[in-house]
N, C-alpha and C. Protein backbone atom coordinates (compact mmCIF):
# COMPACT_ATOMS: atom_id res chain seq x y z
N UNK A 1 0.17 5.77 3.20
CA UNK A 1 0.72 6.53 4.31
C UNK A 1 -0.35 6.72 5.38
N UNK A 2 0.33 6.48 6.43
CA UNK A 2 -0.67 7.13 7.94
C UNK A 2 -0.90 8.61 7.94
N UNK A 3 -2.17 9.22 8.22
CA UNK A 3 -2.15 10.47 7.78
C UNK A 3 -1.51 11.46 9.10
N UNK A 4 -1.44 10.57 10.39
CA UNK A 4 -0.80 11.12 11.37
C UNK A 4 0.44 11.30 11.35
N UNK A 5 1.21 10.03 10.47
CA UNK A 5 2.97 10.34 10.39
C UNK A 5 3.23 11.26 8.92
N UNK A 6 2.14 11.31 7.95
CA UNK A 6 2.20 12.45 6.80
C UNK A 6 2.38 13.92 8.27
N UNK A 7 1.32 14.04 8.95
CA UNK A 7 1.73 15.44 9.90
C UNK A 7 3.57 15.79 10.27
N UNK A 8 3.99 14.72 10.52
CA UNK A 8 5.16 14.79 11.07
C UNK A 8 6.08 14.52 10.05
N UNK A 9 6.09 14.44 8.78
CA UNK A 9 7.14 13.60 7.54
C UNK A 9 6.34 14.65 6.96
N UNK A 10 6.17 15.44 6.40
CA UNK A 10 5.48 16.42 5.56
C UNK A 10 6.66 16.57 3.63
N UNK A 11 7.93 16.88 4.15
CA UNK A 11 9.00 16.70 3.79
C UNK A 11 8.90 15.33 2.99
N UNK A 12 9.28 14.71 4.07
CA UNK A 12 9.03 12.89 3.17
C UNK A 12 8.44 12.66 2.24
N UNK A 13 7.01 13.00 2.68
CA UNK A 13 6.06 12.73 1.43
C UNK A 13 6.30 13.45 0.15
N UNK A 14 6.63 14.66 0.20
CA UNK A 14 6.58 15.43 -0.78
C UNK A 14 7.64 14.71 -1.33
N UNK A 15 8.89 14.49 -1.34
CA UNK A 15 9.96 13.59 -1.69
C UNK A 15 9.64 12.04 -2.25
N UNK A 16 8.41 11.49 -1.84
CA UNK A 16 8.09 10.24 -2.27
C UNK A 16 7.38 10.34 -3.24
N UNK A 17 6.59 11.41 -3.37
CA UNK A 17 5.81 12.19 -4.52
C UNK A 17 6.20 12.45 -5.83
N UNK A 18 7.65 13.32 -5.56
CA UNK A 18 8.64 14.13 -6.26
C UNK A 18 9.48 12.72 -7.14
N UNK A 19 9.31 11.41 -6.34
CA UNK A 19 10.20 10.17 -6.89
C UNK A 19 9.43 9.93 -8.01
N UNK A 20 8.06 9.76 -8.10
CA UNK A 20 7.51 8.84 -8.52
C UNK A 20 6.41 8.08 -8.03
N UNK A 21 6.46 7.92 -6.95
CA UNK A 21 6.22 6.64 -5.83
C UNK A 21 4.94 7.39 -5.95
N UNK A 22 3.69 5.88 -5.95
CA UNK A 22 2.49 6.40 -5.53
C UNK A 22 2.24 6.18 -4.29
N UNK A 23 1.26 7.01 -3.94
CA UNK A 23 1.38 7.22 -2.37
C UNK A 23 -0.38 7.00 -2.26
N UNK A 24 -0.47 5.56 -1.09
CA UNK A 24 -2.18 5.74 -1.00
C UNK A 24 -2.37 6.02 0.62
N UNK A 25 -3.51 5.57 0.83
CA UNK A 25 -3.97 6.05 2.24
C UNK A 25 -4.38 4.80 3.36
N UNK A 26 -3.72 4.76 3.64
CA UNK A 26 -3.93 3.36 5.05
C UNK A 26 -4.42 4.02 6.49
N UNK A 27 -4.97 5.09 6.14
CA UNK A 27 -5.91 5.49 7.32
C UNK A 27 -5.10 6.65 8.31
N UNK A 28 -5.57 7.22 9.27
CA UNK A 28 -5.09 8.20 10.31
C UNK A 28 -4.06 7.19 10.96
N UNK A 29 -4.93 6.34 11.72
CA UNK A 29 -4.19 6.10 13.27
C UNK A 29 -3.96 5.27 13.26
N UNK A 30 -3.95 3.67 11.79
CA UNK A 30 -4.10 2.57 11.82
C UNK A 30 -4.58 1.91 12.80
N UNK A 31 -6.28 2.19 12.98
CA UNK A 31 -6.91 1.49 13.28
C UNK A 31 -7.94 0.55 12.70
N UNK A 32 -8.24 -0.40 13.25
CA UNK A 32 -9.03 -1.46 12.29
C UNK A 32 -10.51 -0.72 11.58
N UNK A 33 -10.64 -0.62 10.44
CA UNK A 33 -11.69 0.28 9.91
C UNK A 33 -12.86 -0.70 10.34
N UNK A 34 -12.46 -2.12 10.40
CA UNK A 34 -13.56 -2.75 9.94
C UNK A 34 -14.30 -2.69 11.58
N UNK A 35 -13.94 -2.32 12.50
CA UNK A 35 -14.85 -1.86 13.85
C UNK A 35 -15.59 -0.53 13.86
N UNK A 36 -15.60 0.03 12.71
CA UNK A 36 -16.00 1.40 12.85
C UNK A 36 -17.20 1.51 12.03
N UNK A 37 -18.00 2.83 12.00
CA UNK A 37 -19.06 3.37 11.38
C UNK A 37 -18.77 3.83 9.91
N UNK A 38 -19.75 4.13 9.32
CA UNK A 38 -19.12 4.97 7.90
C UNK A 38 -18.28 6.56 8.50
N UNK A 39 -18.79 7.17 9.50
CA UNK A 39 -18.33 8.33 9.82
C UNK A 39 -17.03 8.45 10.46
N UNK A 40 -16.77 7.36 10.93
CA UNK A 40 -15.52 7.03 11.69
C UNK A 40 -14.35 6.73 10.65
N UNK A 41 -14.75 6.08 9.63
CA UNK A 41 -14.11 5.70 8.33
C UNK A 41 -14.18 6.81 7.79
N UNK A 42 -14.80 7.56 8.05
CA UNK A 42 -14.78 8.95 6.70
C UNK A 42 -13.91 9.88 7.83
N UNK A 43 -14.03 9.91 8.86
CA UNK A 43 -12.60 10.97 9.57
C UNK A 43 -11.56 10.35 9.37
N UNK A 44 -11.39 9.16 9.34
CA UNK A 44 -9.69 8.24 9.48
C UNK A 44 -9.38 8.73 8.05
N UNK A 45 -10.22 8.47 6.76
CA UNK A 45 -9.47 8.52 5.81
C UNK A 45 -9.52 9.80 4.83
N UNK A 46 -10.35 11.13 5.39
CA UNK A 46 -10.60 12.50 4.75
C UNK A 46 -9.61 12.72 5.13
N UNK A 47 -9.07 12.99 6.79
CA UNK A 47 -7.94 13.18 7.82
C UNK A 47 -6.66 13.03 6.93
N UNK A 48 -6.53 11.83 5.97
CA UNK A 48 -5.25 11.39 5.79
C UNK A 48 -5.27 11.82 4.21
N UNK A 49 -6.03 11.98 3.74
CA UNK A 49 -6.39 12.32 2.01
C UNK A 49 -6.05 13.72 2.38
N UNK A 50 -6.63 14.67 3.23
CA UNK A 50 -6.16 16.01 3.51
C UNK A 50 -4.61 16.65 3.43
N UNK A 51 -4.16 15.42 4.59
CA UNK A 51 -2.87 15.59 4.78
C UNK A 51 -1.83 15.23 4.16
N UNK A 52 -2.23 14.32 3.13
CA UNK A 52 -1.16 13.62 1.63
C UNK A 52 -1.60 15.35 0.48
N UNK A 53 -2.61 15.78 0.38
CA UNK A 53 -2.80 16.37 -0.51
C UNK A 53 -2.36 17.32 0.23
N UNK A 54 -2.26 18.17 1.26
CA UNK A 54 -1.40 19.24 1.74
C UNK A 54 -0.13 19.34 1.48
N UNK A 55 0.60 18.00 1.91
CA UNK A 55 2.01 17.55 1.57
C UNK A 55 2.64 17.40 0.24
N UNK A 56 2.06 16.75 -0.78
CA UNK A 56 2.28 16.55 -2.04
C UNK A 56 1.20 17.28 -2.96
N UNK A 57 0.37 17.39 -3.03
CA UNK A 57 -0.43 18.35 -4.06
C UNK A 57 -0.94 16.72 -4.74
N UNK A 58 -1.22 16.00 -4.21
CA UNK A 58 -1.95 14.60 -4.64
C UNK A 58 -2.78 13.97 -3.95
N UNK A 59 -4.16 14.06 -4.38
CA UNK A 59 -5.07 13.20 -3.12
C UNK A 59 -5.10 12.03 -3.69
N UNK A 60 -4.46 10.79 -3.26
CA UNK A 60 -4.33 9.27 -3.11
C UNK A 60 -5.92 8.86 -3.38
N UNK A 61 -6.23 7.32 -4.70
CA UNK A 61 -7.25 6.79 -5.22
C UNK A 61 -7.32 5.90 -4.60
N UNK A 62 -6.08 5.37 -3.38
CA UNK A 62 -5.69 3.84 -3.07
C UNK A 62 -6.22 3.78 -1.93
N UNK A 63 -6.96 3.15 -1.09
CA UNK A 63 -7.11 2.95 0.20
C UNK A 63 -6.14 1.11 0.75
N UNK A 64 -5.21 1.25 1.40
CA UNK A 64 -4.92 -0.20 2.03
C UNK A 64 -5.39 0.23 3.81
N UNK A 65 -6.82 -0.84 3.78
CA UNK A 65 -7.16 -0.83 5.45
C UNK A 65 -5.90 -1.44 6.48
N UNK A 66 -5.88 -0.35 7.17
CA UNK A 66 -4.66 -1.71 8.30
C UNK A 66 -5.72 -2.60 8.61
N UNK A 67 -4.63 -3.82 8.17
CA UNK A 67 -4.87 -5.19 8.88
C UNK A 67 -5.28 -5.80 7.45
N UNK A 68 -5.31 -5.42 6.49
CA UNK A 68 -6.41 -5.95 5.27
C UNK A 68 -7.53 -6.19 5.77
N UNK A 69 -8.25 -4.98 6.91
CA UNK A 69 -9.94 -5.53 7.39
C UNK A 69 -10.35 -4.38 6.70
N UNK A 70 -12.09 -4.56 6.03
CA UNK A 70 -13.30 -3.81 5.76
C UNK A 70 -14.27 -4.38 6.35
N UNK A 71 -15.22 -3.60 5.97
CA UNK A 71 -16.43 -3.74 6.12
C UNK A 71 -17.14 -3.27 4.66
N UNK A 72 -17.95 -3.51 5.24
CA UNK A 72 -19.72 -2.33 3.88
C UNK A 72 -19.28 -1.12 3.91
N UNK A 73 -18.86 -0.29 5.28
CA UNK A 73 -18.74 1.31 5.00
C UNK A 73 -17.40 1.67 4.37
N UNK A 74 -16.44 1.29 4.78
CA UNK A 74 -15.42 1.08 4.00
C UNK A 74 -15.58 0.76 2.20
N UNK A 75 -16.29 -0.07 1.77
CA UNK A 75 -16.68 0.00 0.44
C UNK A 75 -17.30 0.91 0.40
N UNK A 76 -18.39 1.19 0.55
CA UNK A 76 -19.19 2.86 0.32
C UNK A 76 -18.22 4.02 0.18
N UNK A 77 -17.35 3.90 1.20
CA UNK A 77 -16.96 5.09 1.80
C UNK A 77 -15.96 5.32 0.14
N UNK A 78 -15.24 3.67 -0.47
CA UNK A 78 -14.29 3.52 -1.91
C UNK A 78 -15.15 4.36 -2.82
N UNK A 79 -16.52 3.44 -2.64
CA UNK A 79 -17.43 3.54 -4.06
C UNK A 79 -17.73 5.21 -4.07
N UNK A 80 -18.07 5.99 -2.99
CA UNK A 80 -18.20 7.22 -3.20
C UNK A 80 -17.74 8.44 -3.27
N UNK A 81 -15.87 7.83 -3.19
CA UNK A 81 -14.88 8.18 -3.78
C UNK A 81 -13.84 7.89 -4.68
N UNK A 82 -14.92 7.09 -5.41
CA UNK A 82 -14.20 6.77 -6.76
C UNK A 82 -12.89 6.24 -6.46
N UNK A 83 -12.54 5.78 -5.08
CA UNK A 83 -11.33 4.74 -4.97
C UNK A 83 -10.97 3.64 -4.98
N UNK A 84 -10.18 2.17 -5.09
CA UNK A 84 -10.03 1.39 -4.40
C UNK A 84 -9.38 1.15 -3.84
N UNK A 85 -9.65 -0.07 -2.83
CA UNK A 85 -9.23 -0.58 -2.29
C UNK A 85 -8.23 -1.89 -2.32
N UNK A 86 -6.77 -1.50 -1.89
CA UNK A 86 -6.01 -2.56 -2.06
C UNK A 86 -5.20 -3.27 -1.12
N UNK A 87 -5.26 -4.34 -1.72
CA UNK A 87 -4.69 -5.64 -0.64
C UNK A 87 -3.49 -5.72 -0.85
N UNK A 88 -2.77 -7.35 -0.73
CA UNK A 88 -1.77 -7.70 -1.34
C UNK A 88 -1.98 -9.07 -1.76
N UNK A 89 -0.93 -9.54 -1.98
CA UNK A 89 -0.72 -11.37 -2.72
C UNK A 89 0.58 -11.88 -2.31
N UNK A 90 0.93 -10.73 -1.85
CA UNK A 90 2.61 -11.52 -0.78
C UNK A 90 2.69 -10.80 0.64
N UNK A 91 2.93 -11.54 1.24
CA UNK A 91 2.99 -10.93 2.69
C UNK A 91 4.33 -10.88 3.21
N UNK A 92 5.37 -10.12 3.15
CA UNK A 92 6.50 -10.35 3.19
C UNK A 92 7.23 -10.99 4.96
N UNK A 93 6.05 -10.53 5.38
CA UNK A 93 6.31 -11.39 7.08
C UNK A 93 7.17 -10.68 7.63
N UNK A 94 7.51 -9.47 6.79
CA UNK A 94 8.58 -8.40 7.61
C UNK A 94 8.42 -8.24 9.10
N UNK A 95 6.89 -8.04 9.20
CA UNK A 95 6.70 -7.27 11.09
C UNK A 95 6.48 -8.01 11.89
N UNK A 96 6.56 -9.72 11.02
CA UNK A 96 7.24 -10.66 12.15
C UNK A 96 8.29 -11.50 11.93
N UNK A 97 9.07 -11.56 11.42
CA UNK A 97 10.41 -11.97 11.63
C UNK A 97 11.12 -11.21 11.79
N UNK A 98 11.12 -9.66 11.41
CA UNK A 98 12.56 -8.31 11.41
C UNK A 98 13.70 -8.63 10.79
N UNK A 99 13.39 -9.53 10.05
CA UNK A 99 15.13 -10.01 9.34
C UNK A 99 15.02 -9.75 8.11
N UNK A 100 15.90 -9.32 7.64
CA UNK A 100 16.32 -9.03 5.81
C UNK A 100 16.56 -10.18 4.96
N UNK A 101 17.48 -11.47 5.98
CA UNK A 101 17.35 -12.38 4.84
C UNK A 101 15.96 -13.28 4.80
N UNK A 102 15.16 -13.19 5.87
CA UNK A 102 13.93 -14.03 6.22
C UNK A 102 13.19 -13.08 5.13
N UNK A 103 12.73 -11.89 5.16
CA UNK A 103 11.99 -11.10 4.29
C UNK A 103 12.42 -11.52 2.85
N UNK A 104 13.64 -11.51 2.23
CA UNK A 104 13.81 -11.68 1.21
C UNK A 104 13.63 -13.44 0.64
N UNK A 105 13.68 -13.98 1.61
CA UNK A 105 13.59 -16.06 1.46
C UNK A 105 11.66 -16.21 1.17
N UNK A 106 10.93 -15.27 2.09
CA UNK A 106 9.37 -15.12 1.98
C UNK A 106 9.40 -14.81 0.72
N UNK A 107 9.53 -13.56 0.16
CA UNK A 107 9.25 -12.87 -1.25
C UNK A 107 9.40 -13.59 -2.08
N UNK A 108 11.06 -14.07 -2.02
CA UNK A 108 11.56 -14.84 -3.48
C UNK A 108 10.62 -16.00 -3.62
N UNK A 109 10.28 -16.33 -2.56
CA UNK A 109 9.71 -17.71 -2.84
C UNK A 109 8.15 -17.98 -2.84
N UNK A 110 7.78 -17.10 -2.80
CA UNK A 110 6.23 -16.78 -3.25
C UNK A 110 5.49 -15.79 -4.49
N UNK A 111 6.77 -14.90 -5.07
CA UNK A 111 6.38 -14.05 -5.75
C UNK A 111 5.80 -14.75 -6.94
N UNK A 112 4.67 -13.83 -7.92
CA UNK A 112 4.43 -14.14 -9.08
C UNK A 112 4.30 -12.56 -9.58
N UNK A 113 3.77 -13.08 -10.87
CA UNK A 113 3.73 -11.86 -12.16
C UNK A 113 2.39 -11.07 -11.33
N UNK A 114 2.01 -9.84 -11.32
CA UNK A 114 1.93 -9.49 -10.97
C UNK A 114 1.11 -8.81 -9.60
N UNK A 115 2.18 -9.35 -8.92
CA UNK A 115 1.93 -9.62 -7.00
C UNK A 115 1.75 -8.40 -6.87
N UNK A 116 1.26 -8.20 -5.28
CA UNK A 116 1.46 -6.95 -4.69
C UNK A 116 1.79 -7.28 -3.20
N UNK A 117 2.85 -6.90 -3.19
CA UNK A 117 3.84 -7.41 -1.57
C UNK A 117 4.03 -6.23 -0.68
N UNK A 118 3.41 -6.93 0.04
CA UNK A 118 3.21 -6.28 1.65
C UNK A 118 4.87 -6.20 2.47
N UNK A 119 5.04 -4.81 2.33
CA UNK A 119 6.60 -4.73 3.10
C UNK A 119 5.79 -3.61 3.96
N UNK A 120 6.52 -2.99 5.19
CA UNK A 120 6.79 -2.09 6.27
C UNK A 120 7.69 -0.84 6.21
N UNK A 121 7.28 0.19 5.95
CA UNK A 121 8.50 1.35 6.12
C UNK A 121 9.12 1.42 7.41
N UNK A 122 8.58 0.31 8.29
CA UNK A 122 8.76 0.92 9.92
C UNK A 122 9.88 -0.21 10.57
N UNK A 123 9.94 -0.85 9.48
CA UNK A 123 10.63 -1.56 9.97
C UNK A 123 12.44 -1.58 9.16
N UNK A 124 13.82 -1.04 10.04
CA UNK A 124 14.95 -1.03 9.42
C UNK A 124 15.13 -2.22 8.86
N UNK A 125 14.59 -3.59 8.99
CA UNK A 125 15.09 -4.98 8.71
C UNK A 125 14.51 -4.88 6.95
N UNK A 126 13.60 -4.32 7.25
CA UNK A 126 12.80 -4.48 5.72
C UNK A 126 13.78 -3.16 4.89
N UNK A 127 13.43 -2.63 4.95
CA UNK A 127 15.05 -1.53 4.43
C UNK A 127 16.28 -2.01 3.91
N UNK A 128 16.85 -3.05 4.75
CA UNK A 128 18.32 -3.72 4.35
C UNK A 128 17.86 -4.76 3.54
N UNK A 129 16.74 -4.99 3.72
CA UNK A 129 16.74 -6.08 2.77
C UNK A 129 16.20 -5.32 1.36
N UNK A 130 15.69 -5.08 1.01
CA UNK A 130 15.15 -3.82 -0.14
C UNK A 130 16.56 -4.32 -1.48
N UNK A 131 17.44 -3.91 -1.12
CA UNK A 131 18.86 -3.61 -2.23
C UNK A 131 19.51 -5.32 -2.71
N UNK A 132 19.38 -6.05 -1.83
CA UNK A 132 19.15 -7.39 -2.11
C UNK A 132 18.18 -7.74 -2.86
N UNK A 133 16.76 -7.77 -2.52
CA UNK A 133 15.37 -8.43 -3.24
C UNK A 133 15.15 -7.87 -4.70
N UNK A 134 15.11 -6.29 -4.68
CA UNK A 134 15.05 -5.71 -5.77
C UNK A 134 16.09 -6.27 -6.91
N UNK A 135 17.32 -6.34 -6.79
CA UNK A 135 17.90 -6.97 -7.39
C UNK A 135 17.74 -8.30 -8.29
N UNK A 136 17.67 -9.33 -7.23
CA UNK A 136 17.34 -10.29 -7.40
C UNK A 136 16.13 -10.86 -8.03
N UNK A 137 14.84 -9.79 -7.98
CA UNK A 137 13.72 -10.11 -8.96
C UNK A 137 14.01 -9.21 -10.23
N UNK A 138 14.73 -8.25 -10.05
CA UNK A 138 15.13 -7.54 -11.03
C UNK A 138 15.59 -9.11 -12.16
N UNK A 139 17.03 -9.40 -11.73
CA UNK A 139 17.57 -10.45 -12.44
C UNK A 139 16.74 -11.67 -12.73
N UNK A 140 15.23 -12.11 -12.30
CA UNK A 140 14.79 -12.63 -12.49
C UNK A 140 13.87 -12.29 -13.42
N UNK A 141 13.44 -11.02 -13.94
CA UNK A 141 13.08 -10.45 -15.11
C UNK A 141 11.07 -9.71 -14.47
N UNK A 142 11.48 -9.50 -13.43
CA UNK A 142 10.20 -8.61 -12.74
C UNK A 142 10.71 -7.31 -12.87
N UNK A 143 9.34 -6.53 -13.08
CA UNK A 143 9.52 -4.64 -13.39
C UNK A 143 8.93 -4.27 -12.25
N UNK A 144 9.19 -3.33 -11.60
CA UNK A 144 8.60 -2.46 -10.42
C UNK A 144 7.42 -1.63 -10.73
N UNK A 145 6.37 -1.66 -10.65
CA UNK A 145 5.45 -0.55 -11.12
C UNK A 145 4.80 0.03 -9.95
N UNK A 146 3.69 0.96 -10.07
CA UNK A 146 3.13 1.57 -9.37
C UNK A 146 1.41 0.79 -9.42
N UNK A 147 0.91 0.50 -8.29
CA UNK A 147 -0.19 -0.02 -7.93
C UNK A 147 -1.21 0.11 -9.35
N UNK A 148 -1.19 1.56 -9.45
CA UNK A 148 -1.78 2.28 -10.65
C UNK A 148 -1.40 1.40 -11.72
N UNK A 149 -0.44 1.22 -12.10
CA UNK A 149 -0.26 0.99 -13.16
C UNK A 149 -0.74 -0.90 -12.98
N UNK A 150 -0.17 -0.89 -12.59
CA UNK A 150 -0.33 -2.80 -12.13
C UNK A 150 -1.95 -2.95 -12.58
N UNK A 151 -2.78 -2.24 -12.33
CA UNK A 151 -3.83 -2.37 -12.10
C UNK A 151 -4.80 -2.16 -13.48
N UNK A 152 -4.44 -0.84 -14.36
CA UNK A 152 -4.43 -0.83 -15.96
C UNK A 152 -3.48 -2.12 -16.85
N UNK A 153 -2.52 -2.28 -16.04
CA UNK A 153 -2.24 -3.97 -17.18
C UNK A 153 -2.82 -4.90 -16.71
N UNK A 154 -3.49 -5.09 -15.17
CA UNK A 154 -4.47 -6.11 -15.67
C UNK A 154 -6.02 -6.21 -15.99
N UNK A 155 -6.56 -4.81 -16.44
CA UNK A 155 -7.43 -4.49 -17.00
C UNK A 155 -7.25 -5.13 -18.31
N UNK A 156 -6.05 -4.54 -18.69
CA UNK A 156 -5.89 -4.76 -20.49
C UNK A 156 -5.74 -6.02 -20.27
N UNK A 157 -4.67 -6.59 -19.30
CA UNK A 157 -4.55 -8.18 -19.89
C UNK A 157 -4.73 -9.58 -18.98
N UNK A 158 -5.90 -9.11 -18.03
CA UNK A 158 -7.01 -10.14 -17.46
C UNK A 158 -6.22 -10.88 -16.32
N UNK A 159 -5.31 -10.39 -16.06
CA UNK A 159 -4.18 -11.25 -14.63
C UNK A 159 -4.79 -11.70 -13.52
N UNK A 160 -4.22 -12.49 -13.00
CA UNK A 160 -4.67 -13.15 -11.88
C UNK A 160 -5.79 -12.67 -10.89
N UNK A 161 -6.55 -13.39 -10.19
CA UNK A 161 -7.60 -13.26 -8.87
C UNK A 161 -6.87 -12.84 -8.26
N UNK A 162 -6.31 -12.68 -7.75
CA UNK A 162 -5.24 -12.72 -6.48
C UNK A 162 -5.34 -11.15 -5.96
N UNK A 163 -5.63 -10.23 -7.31
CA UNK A 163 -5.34 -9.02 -6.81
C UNK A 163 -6.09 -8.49 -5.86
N UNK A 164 -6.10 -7.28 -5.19
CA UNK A 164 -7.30 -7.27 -3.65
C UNK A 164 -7.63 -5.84 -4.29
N UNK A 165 -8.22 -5.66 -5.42
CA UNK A 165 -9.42 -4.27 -5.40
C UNK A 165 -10.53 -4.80 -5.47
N UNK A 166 -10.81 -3.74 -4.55
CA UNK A 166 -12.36 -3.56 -4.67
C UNK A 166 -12.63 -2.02 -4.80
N UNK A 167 -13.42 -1.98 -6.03
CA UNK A 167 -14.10 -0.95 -7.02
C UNK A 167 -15.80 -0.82 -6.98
């Protein structure tokens, strides 16, 4: 979550919280971390750790940089909060095509065991497509998990490079 639209969705979050759903931190203002200082990185993402833990009573372990950019301070900033940092392995191309069946033709056809796919809350196209895709990997015999968890099964059971922490 942006910690500027946590200000204004306060509600939301607590509701995404209340689901289940883990909730990490993609910065204040989504700006590119990787142009910034360690201090600049430490207001974008205290700012937004503040405001998830005000909202939900959960301060987020996850950092996703907009843009998938870091730097060195950005790792420091993980390493000295015991967080990581996560990428993805599917890019669903949502925030450039806007289409539900284009989003869902990307996914299906790139997914593996256990991906981590880049969708958009901001976008309604990615939304309609949601009740379609889920389905359909459902029936293809994929489980939905939480980053967290994704991340303890492939501790235990050595899964693919592909994944984007950095610890």
């Amino acid at each position: 979550m942006l910690g500027n639209q946590v200000d204004y969705y306060q509600n939301l979050a607590r509701q995404i919280a209340e689901e289940g759903h883990e909730i990490g931190n993609h910065s204040k203002s989504h700006s590119n971390l990787k142009n910034m200082n360690l201090e600049q990185i430490r207001n974008e993402l205290d700012f937004t750790n503040n405001k998830i833990k005000e909202a939900t009573g959960i301060t987020p372990k996850l950092i996703r940089p907009p843009y998938g950019s870091y730097n060195d301070s950005v790792i420091k900033y993980a390493k000295d909060h015991d967080d990581s940092i996560i990428l993805w392995s599917v890019d669903s191309l949502d925030w450039k095509s806007r289409n539900a069946k284009s989003v869902n033709q990307v996914v299906q056809s790139t997914i593996t065991n256990g991906a981590i796919v880049l969708m958009h809350d901001i976008h309604q196209e990615t939304a309609d497509a949601l009740p379609q895709l889920l389905t359909a990997l459902e029936a293809e015999g994929y489980q939905f998990v939480t980053v967290s968890q994704l991340l303890e099964w492939k501790e235990e059971n050595g899964v693919g490079p592909h994944f984007g922490s950095i610890k």
